[in-house]
N, C-alpha and C. Protein backbone atom coordinates (compact mmCIF):
# COMPACT_ATOMS: atom_id res chain seq x y z
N UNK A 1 50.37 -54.74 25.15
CA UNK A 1 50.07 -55.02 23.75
C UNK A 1 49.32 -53.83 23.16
N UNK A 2 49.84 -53.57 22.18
CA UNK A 2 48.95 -52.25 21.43
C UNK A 2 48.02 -52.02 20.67
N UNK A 3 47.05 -51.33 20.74
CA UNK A 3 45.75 -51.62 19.95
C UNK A 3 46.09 -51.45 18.40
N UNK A 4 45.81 -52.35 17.72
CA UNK A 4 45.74 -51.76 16.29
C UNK A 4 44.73 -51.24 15.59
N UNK A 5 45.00 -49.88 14.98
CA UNK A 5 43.73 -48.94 14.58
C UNK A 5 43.24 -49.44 13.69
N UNK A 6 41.92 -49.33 12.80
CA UNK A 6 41.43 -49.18 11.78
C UNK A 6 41.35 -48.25 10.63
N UNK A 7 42.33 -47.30 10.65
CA UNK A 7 42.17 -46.07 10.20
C UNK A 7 42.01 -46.15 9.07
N UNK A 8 42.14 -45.17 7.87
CA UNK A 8 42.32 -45.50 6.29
C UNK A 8 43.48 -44.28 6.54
N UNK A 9 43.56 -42.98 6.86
CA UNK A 9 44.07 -42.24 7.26
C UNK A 9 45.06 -41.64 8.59
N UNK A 10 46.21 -41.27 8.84
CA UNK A 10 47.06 -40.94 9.82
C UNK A 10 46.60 -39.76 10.51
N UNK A 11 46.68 -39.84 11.69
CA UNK A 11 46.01 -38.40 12.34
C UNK A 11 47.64 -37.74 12.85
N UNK A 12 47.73 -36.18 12.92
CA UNK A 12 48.59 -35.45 13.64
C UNK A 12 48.26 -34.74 14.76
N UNK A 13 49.09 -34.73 15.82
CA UNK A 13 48.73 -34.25 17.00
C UNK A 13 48.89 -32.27 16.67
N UNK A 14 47.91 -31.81 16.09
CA UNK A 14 47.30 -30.41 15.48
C UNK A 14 46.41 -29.64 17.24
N UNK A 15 47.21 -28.79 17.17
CA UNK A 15 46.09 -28.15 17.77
C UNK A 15 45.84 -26.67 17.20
N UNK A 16 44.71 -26.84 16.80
CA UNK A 16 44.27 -25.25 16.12
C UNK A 16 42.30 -25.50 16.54
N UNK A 17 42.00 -23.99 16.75
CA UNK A 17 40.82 -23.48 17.40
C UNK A 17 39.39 -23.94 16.73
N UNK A 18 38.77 -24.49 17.40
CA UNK A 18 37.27 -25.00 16.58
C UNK A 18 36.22 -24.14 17.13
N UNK A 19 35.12 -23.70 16.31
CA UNK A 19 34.24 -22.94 16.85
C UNK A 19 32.90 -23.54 16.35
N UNK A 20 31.93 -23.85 17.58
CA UNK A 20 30.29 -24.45 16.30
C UNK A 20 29.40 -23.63 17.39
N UNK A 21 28.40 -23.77 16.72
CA UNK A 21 27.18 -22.86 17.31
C UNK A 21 26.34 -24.61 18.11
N UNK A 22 26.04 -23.99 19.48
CA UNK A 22 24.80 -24.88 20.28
C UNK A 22 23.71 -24.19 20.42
N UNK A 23 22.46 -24.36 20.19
CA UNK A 23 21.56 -23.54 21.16
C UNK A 23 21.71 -21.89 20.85
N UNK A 24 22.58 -21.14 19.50
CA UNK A 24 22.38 -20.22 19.28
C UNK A 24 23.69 -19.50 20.11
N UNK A 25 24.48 -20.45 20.80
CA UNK A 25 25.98 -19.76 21.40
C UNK A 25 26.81 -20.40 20.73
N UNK A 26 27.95 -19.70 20.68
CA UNK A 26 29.03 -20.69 19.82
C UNK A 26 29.88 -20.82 21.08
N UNK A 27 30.45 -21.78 20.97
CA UNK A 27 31.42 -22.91 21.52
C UNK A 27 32.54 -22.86 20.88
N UNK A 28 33.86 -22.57 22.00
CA UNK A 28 35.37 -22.70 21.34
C UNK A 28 35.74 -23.78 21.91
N UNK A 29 36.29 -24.53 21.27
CA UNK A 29 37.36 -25.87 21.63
C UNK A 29 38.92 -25.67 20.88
N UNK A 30 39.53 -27.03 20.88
CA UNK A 30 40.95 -26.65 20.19
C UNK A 30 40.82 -28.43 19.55
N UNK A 31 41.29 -28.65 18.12
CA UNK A 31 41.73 -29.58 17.98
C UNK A 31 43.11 -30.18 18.89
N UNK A 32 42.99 -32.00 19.52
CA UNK A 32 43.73 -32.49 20.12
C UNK A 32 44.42 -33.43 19.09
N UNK A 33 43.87 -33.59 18.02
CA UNK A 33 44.13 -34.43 16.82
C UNK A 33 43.72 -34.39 15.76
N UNK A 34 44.08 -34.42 14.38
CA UNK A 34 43.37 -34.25 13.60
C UNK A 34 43.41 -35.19 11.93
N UNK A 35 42.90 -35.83 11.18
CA UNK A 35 43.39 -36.05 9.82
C UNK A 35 41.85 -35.69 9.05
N UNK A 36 42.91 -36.52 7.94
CA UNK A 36 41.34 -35.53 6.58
C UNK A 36 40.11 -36.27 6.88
N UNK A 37 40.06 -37.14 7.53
CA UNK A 37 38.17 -37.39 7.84
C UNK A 37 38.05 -37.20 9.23
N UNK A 38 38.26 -36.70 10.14
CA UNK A 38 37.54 -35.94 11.21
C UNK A 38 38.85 -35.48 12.41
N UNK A 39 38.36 -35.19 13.55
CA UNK A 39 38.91 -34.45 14.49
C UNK A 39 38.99 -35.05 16.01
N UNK A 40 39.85 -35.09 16.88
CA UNK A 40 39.09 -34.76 18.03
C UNK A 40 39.19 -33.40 18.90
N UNK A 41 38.06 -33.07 19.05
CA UNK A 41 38.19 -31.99 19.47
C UNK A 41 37.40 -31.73 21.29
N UNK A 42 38.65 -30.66 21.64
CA UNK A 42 38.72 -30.90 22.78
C UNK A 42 37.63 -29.58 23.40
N UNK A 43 36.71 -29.95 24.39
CA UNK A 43 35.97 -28.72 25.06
C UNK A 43 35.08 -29.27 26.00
N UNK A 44 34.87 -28.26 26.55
CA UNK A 44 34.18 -27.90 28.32
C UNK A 44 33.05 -29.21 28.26
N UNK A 45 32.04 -28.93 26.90
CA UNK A 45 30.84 -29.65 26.96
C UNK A 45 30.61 -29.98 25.53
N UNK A 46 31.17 -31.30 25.66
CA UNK A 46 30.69 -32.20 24.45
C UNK A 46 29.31 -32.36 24.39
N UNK A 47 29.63 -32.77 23.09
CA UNK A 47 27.87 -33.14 22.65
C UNK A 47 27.87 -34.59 22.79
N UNK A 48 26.16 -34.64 22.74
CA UNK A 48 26.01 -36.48 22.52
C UNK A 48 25.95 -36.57 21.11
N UNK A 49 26.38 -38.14 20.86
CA UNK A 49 26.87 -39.24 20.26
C UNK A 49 25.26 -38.78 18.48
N UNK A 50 26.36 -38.69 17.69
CA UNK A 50 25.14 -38.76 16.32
C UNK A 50 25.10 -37.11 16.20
N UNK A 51 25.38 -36.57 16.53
CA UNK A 51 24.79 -34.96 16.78
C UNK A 51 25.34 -34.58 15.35
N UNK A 52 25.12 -33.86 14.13
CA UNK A 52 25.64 -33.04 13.42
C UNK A 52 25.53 -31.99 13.14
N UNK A 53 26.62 -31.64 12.85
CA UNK A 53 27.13 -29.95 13.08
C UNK A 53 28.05 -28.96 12.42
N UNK A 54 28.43 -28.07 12.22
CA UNK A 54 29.03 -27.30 11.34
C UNK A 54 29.90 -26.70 12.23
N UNK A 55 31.20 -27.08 11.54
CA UNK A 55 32.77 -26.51 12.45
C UNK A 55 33.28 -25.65 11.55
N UNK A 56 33.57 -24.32 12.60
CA UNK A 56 34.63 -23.79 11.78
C UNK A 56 36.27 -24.26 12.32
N UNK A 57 37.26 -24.40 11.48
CA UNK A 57 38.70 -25.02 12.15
C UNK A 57 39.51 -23.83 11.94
N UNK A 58 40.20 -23.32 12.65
CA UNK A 58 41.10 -22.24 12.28
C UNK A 58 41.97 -22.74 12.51
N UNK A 59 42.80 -22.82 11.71
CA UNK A 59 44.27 -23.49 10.76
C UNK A 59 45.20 -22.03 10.65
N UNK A 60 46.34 -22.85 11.16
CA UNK A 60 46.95 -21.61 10.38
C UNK A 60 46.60 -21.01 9.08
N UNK A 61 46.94 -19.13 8.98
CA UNK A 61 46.72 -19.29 7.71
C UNK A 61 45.54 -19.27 6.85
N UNK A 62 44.62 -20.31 7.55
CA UNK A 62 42.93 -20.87 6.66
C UNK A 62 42.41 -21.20 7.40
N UNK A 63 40.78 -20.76 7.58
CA UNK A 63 39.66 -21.17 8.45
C UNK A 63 38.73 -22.07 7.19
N UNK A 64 38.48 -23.31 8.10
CA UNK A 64 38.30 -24.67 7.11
C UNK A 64 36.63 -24.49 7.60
N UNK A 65 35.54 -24.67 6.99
CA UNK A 65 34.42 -24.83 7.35
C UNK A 65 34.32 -26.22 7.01
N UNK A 66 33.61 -27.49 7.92
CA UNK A 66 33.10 -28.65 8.13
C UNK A 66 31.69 -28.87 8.37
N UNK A 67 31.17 -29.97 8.18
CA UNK A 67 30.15 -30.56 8.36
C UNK A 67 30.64 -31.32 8.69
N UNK A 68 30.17 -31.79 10.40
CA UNK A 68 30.94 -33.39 10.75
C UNK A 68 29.50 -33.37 11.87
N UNK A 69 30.07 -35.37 12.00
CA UNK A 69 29.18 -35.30 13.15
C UNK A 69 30.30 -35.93 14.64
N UNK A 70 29.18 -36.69 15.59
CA UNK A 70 29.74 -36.70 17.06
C UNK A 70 29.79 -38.06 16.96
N UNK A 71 30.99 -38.94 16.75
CA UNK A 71 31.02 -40.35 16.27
C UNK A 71 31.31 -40.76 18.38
N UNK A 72 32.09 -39.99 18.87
CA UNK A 72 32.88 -40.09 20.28
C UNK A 72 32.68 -39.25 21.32
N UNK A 73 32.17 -39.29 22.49
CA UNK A 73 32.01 -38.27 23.24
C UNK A 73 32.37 -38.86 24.92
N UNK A 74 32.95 -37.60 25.31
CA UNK A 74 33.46 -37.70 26.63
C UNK A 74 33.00 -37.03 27.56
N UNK A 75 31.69 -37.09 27.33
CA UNK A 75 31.06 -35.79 29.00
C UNK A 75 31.05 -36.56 29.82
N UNK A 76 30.67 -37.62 30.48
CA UNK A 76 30.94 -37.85 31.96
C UNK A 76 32.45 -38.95 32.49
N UNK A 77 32.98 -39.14 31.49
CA UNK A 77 34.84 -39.53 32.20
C UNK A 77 35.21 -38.58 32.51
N UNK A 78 36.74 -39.27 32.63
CA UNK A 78 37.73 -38.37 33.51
C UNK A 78 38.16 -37.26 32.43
N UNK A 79 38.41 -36.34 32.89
CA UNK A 79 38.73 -35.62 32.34
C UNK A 79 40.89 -35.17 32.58
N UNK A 80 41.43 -35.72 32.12
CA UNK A 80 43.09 -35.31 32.24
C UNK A 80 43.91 -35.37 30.51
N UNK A 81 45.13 -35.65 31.21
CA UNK A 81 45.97 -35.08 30.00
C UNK A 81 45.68 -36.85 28.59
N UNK A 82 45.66 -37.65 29.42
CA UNK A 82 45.21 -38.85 28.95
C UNK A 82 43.80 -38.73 28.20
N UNK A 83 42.61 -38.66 28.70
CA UNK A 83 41.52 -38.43 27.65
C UNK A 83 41.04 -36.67 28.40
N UNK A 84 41.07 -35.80 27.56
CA UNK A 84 40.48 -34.59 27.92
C UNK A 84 39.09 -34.35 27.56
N UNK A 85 38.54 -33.94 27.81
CA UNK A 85 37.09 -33.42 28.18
C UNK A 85 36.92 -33.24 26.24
N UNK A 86 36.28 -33.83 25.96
CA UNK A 86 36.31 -33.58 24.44
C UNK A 86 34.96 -34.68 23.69
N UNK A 87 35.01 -34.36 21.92
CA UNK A 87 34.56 -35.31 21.29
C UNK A 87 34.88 -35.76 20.16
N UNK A 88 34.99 -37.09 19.11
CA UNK A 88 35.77 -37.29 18.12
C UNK A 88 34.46 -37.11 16.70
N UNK A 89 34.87 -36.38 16.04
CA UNK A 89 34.16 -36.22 15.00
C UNK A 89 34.48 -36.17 13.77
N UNK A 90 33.66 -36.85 12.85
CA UNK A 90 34.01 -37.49 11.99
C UNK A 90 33.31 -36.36 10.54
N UNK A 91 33.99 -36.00 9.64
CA UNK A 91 33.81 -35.30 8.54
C UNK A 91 33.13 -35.51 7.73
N UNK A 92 31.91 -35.08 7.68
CA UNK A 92 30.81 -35.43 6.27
C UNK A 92 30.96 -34.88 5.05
N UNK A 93 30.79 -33.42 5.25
CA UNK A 93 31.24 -32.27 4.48
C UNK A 93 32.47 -31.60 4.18
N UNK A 94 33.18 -31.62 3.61
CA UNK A 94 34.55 -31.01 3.35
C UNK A 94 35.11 -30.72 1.88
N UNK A 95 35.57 -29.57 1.50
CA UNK A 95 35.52 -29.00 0.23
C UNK A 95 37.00 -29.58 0.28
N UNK A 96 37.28 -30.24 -1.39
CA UNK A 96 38.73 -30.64 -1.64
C UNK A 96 39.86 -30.20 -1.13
N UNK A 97 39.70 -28.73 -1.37
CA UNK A 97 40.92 -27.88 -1.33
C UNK A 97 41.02 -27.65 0.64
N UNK A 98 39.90 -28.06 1.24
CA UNK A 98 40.08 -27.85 2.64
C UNK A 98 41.24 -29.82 3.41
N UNK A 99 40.15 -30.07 2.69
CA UNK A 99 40.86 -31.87 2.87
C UNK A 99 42.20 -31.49 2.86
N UNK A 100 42.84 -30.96 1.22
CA UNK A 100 44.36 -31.31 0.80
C UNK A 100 45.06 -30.11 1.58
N UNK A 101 44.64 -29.27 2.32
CA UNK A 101 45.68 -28.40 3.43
C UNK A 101 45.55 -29.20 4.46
N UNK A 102 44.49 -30.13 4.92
CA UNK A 102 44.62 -30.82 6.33
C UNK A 102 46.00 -32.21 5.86
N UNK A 103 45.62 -32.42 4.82
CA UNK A 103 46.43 -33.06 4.61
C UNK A 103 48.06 -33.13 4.41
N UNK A 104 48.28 -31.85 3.65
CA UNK A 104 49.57 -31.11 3.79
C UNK A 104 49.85 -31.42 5.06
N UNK A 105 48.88 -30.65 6.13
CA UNK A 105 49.31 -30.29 7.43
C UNK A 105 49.38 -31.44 7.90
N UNK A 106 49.42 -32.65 7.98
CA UNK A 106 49.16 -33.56 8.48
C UNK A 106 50.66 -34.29 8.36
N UNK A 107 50.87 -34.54 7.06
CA UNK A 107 52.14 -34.53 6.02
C UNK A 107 53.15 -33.94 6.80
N UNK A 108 53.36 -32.98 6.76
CA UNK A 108 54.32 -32.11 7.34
C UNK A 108 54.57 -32.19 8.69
N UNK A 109 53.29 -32.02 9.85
CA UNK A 109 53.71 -32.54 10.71
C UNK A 109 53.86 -33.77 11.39
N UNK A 110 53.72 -35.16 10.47
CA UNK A 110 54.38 -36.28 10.83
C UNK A 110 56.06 -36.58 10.46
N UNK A 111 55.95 -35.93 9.36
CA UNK A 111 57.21 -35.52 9.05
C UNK A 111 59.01 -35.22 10.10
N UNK A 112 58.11 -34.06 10.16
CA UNK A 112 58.85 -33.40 11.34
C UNK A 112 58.78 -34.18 12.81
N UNK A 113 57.83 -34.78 13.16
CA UNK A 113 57.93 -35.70 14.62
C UNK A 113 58.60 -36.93 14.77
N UNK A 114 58.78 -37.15 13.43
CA UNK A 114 59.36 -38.71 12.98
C UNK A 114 58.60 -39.74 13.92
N UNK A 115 57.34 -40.00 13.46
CA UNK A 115 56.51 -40.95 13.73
C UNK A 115 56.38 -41.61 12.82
N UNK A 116 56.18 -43.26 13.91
CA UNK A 116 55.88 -44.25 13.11
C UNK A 116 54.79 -44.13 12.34
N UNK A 117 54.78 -44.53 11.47
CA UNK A 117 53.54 -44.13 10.67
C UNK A 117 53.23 -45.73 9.49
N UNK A 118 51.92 -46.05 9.37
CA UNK A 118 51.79 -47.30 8.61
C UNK A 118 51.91 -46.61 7.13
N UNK A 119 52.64 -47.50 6.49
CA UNK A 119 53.33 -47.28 5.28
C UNK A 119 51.62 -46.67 4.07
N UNK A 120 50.62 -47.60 4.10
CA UNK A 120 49.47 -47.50 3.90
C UNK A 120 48.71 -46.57 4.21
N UNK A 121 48.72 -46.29 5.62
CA UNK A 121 47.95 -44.56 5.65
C UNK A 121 49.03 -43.82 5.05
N UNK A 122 50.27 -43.61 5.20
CA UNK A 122 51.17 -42.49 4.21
C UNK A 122 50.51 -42.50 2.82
N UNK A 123 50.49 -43.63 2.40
CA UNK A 123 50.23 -43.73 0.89
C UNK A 123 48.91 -42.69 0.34
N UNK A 124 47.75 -43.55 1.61
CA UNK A 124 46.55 -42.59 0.78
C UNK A 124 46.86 -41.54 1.01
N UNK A 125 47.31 -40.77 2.00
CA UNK A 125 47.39 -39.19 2.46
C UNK A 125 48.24 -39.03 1.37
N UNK A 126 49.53 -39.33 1.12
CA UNK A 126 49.93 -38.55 -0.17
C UNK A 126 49.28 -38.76 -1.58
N UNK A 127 48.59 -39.39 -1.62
CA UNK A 127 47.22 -39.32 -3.04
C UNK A 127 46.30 -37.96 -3.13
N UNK A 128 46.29 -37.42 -1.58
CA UNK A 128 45.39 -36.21 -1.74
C UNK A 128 45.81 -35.10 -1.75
N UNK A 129 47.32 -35.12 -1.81
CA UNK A 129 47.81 -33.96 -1.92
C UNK A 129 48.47 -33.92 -3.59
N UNK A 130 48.25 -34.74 -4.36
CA UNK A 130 48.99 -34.58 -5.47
C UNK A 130 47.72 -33.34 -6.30
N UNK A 131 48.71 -32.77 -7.00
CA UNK A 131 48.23 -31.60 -7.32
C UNK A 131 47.52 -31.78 -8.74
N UNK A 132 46.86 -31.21 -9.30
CA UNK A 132 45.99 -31.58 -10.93
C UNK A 132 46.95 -31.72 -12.01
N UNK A 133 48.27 -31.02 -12.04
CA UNK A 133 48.40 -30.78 -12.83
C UNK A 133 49.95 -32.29 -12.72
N UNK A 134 50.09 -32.65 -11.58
CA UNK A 134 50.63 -33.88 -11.69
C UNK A 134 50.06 -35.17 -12.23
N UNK A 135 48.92 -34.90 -11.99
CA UNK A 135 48.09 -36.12 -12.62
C UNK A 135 48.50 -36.15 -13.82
N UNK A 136 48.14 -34.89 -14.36
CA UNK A 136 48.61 -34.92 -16.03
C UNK A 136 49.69 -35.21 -16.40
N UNK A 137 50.47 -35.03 -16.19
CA UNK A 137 51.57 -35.28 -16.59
C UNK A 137 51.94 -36.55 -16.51
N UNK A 138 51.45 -37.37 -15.45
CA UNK A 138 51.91 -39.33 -15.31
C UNK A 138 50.86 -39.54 -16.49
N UNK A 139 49.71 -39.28 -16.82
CA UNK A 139 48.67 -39.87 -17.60
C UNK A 139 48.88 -39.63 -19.26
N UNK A 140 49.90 -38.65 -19.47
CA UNK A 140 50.01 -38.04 -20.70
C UNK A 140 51.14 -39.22 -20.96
């Protein structure tokens, strides 16, 4: 039987490079997943649970700066292809125009995988990509 999510949003299986500073070292991971309110991101040494922090995401193309925090963390499980050594973090901070490329990207690559996808998360995700000047035009 399959869990049913809570999401508001669809995540894509994204992997592009995350970098945050600990302790004055920065830390590389890779996104394992991603949609417009947070990440999971995969690396050596997660943080604990509440932690917030400032990500850089390198995206194709665009390096996204975040403010997220540590909603999920995996330092002492297993570590395999099933749950990898990682943590899920959730987006506090995010400038519009960074949201509506995750979102594109998100868009595009569900697209292309032909995943099931709930009709309802499609919906909001394509709300954040409509562009300003579409608005105008339905409202005029």
């Amino acid at each position: 039987m399959a869990v049913e999510e809570n999401r508001v949003y669809p995540r894509a299986k994204l992997k592009w490079i995350v970098l945050f500073k600990v302790d004055g070292k920065v830390i590389e991971g890779a996104t394992k997943d991603i949609s417009v309110s947070g990440a999971y991101v995969c690396c050596a040494k997660p943080l604990k649970l509440n932690v917030v922090l400032n990500i850089v995401i390198k995206a194709p193309d665009k390096s996204l700066s975040v403010k997220a925090e540590v909603v999920w963390s995996n330092i002492y499980g297993p570590d395999d292809d099933i749950n990898p050594r990682g943590m899920g973090v959730r987006f506090l901070e995010i400038s519009g125009e960074d949201r509506k490329f995750i979102a594109k990207a998100v868009m595009k690559h569900l697209e292309e995988s032909k995943e099931d996808i709930d009709p309802k998360q499609l919906q909001t995700l394509q709300t954040l990509t409509i562009e300003p000047e579409q608005v105008e035009a339905v409202t005029k």
